[in-house]
C-alpha atoms as a PDB file:
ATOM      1  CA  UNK A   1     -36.660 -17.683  -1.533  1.00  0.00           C
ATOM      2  CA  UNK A   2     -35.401 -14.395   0.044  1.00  0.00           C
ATOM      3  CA  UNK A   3     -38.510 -13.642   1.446  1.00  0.00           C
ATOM      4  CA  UNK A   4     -39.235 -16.713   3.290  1.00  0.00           C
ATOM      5  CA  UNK A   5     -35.378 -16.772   4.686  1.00  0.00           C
ATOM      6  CA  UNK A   6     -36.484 -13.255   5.913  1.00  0.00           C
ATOM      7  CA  UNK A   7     -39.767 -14.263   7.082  1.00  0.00           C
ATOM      8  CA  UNK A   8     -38.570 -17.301   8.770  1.00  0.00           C
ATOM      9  CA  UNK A   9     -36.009 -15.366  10.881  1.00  0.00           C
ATOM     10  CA  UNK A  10     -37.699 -12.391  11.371  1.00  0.00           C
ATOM     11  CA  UNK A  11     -38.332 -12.951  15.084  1.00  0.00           C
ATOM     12  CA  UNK A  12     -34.299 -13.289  15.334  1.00  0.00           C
ATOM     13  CA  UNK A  13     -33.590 -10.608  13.205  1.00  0.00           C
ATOM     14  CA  UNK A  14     -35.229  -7.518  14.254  1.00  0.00           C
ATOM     15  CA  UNK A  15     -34.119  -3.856  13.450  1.00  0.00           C
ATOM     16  CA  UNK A  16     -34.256  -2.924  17.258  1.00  0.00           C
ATOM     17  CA  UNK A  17     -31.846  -5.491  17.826  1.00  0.00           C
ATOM     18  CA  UNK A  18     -28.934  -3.470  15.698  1.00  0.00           C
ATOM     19  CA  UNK A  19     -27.332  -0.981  17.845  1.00  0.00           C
ATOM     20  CA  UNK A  20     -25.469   1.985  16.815  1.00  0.00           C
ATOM     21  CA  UNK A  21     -21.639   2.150  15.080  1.00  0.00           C
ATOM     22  CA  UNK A  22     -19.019   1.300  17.142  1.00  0.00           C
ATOM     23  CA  UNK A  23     -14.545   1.147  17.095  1.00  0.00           C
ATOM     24  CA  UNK A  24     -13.520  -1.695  14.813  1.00  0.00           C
ATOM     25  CA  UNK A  25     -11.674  -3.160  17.661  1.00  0.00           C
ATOM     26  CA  UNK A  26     -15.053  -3.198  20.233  1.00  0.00           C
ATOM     27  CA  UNK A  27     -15.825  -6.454  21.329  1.00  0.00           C
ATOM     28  CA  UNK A  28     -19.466  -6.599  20.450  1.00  0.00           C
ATOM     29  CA  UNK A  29     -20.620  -9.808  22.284  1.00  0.00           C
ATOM     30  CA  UNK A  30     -21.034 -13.247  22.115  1.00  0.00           C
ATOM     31  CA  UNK A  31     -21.937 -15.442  19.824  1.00  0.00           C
ATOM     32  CA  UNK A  32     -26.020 -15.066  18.878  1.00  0.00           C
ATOM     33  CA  UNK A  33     -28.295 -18.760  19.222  1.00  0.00           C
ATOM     34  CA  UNK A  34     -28.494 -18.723  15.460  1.00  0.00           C
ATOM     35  CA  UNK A  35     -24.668 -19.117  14.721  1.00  0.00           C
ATOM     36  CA  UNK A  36     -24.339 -21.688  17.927  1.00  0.00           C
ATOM     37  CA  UNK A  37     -27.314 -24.036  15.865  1.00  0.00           C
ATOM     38  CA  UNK A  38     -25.935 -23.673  12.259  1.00  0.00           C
ATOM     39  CA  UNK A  39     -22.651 -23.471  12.464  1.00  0.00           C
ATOM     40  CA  UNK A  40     -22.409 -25.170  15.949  1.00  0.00           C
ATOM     41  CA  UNK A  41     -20.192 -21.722  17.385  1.00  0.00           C
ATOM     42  CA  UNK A  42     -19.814 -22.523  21.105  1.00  0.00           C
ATOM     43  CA  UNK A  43     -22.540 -20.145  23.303  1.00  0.00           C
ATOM     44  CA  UNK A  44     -19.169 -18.007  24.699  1.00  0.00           C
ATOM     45  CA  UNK A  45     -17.443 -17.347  21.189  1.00  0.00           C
ATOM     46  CA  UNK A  46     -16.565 -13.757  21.106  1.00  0.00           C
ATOM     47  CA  UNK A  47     -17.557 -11.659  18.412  1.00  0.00           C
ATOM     48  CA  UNK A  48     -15.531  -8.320  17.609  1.00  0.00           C
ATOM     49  CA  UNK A  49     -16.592  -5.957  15.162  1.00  0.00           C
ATOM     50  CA  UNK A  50     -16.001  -6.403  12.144  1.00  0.00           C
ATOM     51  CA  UNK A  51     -13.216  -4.598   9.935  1.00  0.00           C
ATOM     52  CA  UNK A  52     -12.227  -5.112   6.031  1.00  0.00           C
ATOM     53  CA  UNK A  53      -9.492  -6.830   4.219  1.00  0.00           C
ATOM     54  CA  UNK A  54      -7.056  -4.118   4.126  1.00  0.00           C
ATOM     55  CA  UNK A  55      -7.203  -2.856   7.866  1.00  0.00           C
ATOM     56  CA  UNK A  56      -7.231  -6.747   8.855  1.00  0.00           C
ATOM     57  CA  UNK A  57      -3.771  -6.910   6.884  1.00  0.00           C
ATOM     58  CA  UNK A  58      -2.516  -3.408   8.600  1.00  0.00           C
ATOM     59  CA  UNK A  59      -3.207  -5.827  11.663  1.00  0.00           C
ATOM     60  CA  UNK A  60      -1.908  -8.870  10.555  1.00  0.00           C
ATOM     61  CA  UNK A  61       1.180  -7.355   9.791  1.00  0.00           C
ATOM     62  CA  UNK A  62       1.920  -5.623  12.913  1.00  0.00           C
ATOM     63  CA  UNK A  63       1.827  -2.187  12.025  1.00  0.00           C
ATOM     64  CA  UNK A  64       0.636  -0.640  15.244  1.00  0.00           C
ATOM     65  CA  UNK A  65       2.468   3.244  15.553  1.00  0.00           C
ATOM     66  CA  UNK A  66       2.480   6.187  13.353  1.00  0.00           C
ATOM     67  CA  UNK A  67       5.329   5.720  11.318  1.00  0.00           C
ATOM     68  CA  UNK A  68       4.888   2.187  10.657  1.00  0.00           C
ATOM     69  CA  UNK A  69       4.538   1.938   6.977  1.00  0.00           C
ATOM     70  CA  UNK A  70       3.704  -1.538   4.505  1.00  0.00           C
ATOM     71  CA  UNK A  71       4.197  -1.578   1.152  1.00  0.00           C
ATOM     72  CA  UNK A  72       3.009  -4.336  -1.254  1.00  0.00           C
ATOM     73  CA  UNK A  73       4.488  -4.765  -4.313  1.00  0.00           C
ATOM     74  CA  UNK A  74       2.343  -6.591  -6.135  1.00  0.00           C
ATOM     75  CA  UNK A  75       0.546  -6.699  -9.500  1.00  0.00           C
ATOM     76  CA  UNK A  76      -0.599  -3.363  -8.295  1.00  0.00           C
ATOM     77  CA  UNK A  77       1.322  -1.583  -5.453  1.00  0.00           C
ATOM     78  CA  UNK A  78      -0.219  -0.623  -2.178  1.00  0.00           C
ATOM     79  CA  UNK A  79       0.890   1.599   0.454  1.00  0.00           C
ATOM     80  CA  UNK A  80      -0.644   1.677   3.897  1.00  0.00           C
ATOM     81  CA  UNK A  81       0.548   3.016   7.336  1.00  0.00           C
ATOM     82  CA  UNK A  82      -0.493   4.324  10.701  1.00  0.00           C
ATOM     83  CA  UNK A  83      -0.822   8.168  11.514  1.00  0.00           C
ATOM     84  CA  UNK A  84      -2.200  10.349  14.065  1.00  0.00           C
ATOM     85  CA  UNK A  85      -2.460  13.350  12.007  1.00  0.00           C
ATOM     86  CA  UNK A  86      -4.952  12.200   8.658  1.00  0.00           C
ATOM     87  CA  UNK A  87      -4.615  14.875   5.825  1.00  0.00           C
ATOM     88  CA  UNK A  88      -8.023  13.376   3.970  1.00  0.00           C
ATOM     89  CA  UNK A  89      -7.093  14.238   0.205  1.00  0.00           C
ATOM     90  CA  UNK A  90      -8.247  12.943  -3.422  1.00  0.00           C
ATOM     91  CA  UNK A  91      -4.960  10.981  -3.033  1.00  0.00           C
ATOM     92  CA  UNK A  92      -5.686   8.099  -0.834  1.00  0.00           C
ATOM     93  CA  UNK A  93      -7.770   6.342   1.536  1.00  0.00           C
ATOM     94  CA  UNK A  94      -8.438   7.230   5.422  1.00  0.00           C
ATOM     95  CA  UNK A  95     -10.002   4.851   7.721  1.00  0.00           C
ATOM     96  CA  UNK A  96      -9.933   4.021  10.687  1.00  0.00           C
ATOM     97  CA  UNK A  97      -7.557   2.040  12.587  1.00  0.00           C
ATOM     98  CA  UNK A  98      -8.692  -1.320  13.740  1.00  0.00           C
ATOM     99  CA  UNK A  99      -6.233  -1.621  16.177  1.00  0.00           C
ATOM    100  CA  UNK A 100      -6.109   1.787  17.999  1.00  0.00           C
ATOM    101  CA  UNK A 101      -8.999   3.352  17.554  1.00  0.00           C
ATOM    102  CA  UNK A 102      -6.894   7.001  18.325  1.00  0.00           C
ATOM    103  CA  UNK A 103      -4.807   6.787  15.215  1.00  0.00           C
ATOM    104  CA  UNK A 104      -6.352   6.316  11.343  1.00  0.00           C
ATOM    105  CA  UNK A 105      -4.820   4.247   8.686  1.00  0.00           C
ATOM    106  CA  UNK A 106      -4.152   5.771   4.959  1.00  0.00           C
ATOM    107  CA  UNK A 107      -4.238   3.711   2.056  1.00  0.00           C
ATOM    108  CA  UNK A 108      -2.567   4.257  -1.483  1.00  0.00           C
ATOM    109  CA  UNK A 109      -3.327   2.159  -4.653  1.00  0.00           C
ATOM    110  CA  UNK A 110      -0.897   2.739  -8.029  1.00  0.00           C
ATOM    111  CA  UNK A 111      -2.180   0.382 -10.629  1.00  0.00           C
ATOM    112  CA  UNK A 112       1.348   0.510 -12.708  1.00  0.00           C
ATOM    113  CA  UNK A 113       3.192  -2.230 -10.168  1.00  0.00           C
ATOM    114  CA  UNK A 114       5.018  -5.260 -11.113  1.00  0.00           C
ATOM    115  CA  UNK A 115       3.300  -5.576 -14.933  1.00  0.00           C
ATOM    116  CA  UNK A 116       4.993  -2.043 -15.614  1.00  0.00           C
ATOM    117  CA  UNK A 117       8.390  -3.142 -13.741  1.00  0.00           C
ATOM    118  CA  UNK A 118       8.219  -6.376 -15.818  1.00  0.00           C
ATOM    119  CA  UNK A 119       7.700  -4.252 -18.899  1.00  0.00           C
ATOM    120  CA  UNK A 120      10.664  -2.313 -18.518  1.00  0.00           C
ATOM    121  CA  UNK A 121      12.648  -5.012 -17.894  1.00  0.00           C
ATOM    122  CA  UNK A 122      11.763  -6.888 -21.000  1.00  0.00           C
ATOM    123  CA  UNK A 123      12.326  -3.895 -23.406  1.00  0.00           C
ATOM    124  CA  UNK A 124      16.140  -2.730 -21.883  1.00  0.00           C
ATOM    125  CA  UNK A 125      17.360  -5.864 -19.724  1.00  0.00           C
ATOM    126  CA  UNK A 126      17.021  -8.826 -21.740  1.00  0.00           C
ATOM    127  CA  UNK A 127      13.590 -10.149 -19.623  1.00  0.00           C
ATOM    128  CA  UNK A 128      16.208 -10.473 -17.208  1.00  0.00           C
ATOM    129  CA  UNK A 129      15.727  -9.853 -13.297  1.00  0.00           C
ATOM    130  CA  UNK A 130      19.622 -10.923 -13.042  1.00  0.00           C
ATOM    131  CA  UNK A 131      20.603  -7.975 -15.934  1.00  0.00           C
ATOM    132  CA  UNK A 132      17.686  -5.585 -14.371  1.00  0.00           C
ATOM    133  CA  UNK A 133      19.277  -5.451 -11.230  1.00  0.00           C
ATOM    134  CA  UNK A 134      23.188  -5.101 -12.584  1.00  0.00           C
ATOM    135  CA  UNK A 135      21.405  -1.820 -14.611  1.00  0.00           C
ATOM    136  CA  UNK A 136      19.926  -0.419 -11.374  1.00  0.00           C
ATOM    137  CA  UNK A 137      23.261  -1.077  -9.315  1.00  0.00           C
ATOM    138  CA  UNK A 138      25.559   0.752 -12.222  1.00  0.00           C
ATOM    139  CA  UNK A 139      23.376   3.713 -11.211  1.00  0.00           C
ATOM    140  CA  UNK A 140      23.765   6.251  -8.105  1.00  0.00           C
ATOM    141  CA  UNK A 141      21.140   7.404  -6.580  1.00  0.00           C
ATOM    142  CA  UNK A 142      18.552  10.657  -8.114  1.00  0.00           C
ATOM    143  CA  UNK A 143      19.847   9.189 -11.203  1.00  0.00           C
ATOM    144  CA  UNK A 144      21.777  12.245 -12.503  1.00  0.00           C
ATOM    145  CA  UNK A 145      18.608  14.270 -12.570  1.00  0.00           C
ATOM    146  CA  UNK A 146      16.931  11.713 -14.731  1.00  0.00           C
ATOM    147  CA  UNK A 147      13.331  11.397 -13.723  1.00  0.00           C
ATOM    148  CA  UNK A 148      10.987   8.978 -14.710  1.00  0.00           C
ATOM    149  CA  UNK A 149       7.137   8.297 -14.817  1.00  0.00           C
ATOM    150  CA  UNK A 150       6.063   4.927 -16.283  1.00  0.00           C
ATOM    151  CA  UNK A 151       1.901   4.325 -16.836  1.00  0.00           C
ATOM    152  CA  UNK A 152       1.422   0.621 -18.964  1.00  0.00           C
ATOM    153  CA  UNK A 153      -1.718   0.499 -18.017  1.00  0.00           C
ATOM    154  CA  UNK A 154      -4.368   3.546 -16.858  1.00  0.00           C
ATOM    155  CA  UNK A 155      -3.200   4.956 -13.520  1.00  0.00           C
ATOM    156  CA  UNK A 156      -5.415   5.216 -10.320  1.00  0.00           C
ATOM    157  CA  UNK A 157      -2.842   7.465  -8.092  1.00  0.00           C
ATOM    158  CA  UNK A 158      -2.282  10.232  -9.856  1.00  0.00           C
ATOM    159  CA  UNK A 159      -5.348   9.310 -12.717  1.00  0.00           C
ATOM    160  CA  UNK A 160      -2.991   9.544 -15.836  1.00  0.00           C
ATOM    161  CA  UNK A 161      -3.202   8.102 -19.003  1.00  0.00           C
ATOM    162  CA  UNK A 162      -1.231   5.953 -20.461  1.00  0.00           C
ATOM    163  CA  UNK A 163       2.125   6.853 -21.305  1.00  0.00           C
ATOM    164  CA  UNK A 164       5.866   7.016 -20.588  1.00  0.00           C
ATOM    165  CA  UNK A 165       7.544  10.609 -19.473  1.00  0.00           C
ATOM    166  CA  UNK A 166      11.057  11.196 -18.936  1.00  0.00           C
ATOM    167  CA  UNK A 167      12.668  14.115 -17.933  1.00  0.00           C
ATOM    168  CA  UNK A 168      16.268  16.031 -17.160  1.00  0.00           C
ATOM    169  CA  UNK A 169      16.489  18.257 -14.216  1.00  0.00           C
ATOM    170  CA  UNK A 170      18.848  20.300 -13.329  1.00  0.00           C
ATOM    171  CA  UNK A 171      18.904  19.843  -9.754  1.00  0.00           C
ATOM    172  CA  UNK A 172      17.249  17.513  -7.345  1.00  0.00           C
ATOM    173  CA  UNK A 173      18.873  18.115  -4.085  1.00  0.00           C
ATOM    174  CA  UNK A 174      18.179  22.634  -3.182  1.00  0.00           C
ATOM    175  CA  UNK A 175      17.072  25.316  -4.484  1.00  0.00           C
ATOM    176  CA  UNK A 176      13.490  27.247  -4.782  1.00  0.00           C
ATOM    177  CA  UNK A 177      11.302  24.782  -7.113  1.00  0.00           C
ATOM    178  CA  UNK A 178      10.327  27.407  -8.953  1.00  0.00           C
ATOM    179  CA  UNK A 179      13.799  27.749 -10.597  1.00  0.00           C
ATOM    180  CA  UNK A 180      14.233  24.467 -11.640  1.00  0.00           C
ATOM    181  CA  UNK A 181      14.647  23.382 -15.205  1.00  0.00           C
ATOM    182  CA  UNK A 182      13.656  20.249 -16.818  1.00  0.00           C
ATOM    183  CA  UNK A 183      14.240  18.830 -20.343  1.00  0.00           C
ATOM    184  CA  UNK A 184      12.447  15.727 -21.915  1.00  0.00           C
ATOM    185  CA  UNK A 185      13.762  12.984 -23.603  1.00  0.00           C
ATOM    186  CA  UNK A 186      12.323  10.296 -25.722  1.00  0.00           C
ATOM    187  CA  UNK A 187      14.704   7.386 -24.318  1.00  0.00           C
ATOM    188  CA  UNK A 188      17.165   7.174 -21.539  1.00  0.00           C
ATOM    189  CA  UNK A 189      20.338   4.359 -21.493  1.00  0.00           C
ATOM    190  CA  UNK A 190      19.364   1.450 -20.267  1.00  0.00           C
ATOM    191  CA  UNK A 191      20.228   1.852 -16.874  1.00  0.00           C
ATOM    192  CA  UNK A 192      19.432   5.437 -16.427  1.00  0.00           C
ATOM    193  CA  UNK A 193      15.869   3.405 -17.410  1.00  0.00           C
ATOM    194  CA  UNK A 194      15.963   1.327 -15.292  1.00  0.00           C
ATOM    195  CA  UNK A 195      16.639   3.759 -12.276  1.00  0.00           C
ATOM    196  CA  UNK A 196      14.038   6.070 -13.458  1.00  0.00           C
ATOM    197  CA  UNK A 197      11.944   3.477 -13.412  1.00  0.00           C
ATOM    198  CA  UNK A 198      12.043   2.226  -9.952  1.00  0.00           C
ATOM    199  CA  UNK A 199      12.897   5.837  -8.218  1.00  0.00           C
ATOM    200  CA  UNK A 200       9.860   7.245  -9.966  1.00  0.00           C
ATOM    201  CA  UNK A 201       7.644   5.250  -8.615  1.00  0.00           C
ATOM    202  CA  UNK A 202       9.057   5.075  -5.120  1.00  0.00           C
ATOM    203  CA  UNK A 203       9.150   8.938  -5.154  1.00  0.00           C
ATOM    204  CA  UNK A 204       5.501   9.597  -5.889  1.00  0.00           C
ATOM    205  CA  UNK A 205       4.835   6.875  -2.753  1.00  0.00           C
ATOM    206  CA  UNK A 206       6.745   9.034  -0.266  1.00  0.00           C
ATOM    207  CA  UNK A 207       5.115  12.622  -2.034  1.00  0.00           C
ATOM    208  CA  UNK A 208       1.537  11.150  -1.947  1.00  0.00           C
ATOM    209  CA  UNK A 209       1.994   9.466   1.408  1.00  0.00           C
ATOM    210  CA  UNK A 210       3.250  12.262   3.009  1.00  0.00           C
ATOM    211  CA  UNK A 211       0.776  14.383   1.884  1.00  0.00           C
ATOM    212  CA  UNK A 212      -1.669  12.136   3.489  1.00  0.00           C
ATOM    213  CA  UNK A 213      -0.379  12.924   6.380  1.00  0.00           C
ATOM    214  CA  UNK A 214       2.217   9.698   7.326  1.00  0.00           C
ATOM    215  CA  UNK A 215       5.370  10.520   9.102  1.00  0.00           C
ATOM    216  CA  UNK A 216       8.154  10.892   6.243  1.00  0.00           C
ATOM    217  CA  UNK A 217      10.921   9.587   6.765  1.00  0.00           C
ATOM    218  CA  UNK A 218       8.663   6.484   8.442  1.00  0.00           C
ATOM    219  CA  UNK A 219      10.515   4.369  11.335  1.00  0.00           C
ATOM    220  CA  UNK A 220       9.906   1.118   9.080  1.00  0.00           C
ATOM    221  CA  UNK A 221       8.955  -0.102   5.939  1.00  0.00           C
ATOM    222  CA  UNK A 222       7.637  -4.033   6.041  1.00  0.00           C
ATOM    223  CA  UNK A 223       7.568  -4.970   1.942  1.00  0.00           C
ATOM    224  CA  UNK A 224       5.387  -7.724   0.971  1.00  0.00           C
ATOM    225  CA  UNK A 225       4.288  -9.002  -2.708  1.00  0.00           C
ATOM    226  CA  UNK A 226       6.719 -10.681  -5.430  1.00  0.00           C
ATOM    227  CA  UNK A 227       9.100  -7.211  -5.757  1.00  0.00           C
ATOM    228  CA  UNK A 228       9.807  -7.833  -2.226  1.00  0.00           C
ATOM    229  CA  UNK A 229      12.110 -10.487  -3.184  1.00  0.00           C
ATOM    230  CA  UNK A 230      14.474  -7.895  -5.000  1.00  0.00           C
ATOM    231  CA  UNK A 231      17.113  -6.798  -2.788  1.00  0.00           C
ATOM    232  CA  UNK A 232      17.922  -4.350  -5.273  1.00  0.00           C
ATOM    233  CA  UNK A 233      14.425  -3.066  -5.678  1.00  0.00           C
ATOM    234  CA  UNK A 234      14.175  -2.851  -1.780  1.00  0.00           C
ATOM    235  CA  UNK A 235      17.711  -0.768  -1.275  1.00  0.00           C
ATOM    236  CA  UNK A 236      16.213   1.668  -3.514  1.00  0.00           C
ATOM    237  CA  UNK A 237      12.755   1.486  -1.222  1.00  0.00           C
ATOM    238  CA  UNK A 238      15.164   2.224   1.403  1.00  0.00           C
ATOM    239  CA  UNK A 239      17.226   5.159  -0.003  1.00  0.00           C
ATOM    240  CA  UNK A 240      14.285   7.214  -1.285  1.00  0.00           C
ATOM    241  CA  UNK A 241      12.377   7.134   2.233  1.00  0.00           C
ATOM    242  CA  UNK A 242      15.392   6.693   4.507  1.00  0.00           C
ATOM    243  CA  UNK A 243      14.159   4.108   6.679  1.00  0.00           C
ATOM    244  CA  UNK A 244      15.111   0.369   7.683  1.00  0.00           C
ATOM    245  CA  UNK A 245      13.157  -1.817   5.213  1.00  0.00           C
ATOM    246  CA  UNK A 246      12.013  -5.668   6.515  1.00  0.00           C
ATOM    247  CA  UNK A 247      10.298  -8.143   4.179  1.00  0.00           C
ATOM    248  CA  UNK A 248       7.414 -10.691   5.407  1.00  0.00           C
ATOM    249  CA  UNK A 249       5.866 -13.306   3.495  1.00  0.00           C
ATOM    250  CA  UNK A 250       2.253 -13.579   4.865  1.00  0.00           C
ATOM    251  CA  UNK A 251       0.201 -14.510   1.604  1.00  0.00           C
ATOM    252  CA  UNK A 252      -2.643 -14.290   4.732  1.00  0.00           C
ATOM    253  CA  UNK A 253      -2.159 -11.370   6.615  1.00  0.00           C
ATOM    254  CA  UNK A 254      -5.979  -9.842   6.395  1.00  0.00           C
ATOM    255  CA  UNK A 255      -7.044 -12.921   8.171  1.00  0.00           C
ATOM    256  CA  UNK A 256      -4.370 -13.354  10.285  1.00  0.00           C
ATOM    257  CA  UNK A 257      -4.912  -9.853  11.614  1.00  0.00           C
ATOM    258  CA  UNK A 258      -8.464 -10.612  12.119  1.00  0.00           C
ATOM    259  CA  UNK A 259      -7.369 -13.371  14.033  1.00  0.00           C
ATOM    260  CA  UNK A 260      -5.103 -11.194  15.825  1.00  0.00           C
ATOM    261  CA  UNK A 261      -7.500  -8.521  16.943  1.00  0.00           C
ATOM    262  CA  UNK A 262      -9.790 -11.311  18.155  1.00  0.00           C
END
């Protein structure tokens, strides 16, 4: 069956035709004779090259300057922004921008999202969002020098284990790294939990994405995904990156953006 679709196309389809790589946001032409009789495309339908799911959503939700950052806080949480300075690293993901083809866009996966959030909340707020959110507010921000990192499941960004590490330090605001301290601890009070929780994995979004090379502090965080329904959640976003943080619910932003850049 493959062959003869190949065979029976082949004077349509020929190698010569292909021509070299171009910009994601190149208008490539119009729309070929074989898309105009099967799927009845009008003869002037424009056809821009194509981009993937993830640059189509950096498009769809309007991030268009270096310091423009998106979070989605999902299942999994993804990070994604604009830069004009790339720092390609075994942390994250540069591609190219399909907007502005003189900027890139980096990309950050963290498997331990929402599940881990949810798990946390279940073991020291009741499997309460109401009593998770009174916890977090009881708490000031660094958390007293409690530090935590939380891995339910496997984790992608940094590839960890699982496992749950808490930790003392003595100081979180100066001082040469090199002469801070750090204790463990098996358990923190709920709310310290909580806190630990939440900063932790908002910290190691700014440390990776910076080291990317995205603008930190960023101009503007747009949060998408369930968490971004948290107002407590997202003025913790806020205070670890200091920057303005908007929500947007666009369940269809990859093909929106490709719409857009059309």
């Amino acid at each position: 069956m493959r062959s003869k679709f190949i065979t029976g196309y082949s004077s349509r389809f020929r190698c010569e035709d292909w021509e070299a790589s171009t910009s994601a946001c190149y208008r490539r032409n119009f729309s070929s004779l074989f898309c105009s009789e099967r799927f009845q495309f009008t003869s002037n339908c424009l056809v821009v090259q194509w981009s993937g799911d993830n640059p189509n959503s950096l498009a769809g939700l309007t991030l268009s300057n270096p310091g423009d950052l998106a979070i989605s806080l999902g299942t999994s949480d993804t990070v994604f922004g604009v830069t004009d300075v790339p720092e390609p690293s075994l942390d994250g993901n540069i591609l190219p921008n399909p907007v502005d083809p003189s900027t890139y866009m980096v990309m950050l996966c963290y498997k331990n999202g929402s599940l881990t959030r949810e798990d946390i909340r279940d073991r020291y707020a009741e499997k309460s969002w109401d009593v998770f959110n009174n916890l977090l507010e009881q708490t000031d921000p660094l958390n007293g020098g409690k530090l935590g990192f939380y891995y339910k499941e496997h984790e992608i960004l940094p590839p960890l284990p699982v496992g749950f590490h808490r930790y003392i330090v003595d100081t979180l605001t100066s001082g040469p790294l090199a002469e801070t301290k750090e204790r463990q601890k098996d358990e923190f009070d709920p709310p310290s939990e909580v806190r630990a929780l939440i900063e932790g994995q908002f910290m190691s979004m700014r440390g990776h994405a910076e080291r990317c090379g995205l603008p930190v502090p960023p101009k503007r965080i747009i949060a998408t995904g369930g968490a971004s329904s948290n107002q407590a959640i997202l003025k913790t976003l806020a205070s670890v990156f200091g920057c303005p943080v908007y929500t947007v619910q666009r369940p269809d932003s990859a093909s929106l953006g490709a719409a857009l850049r059309a």
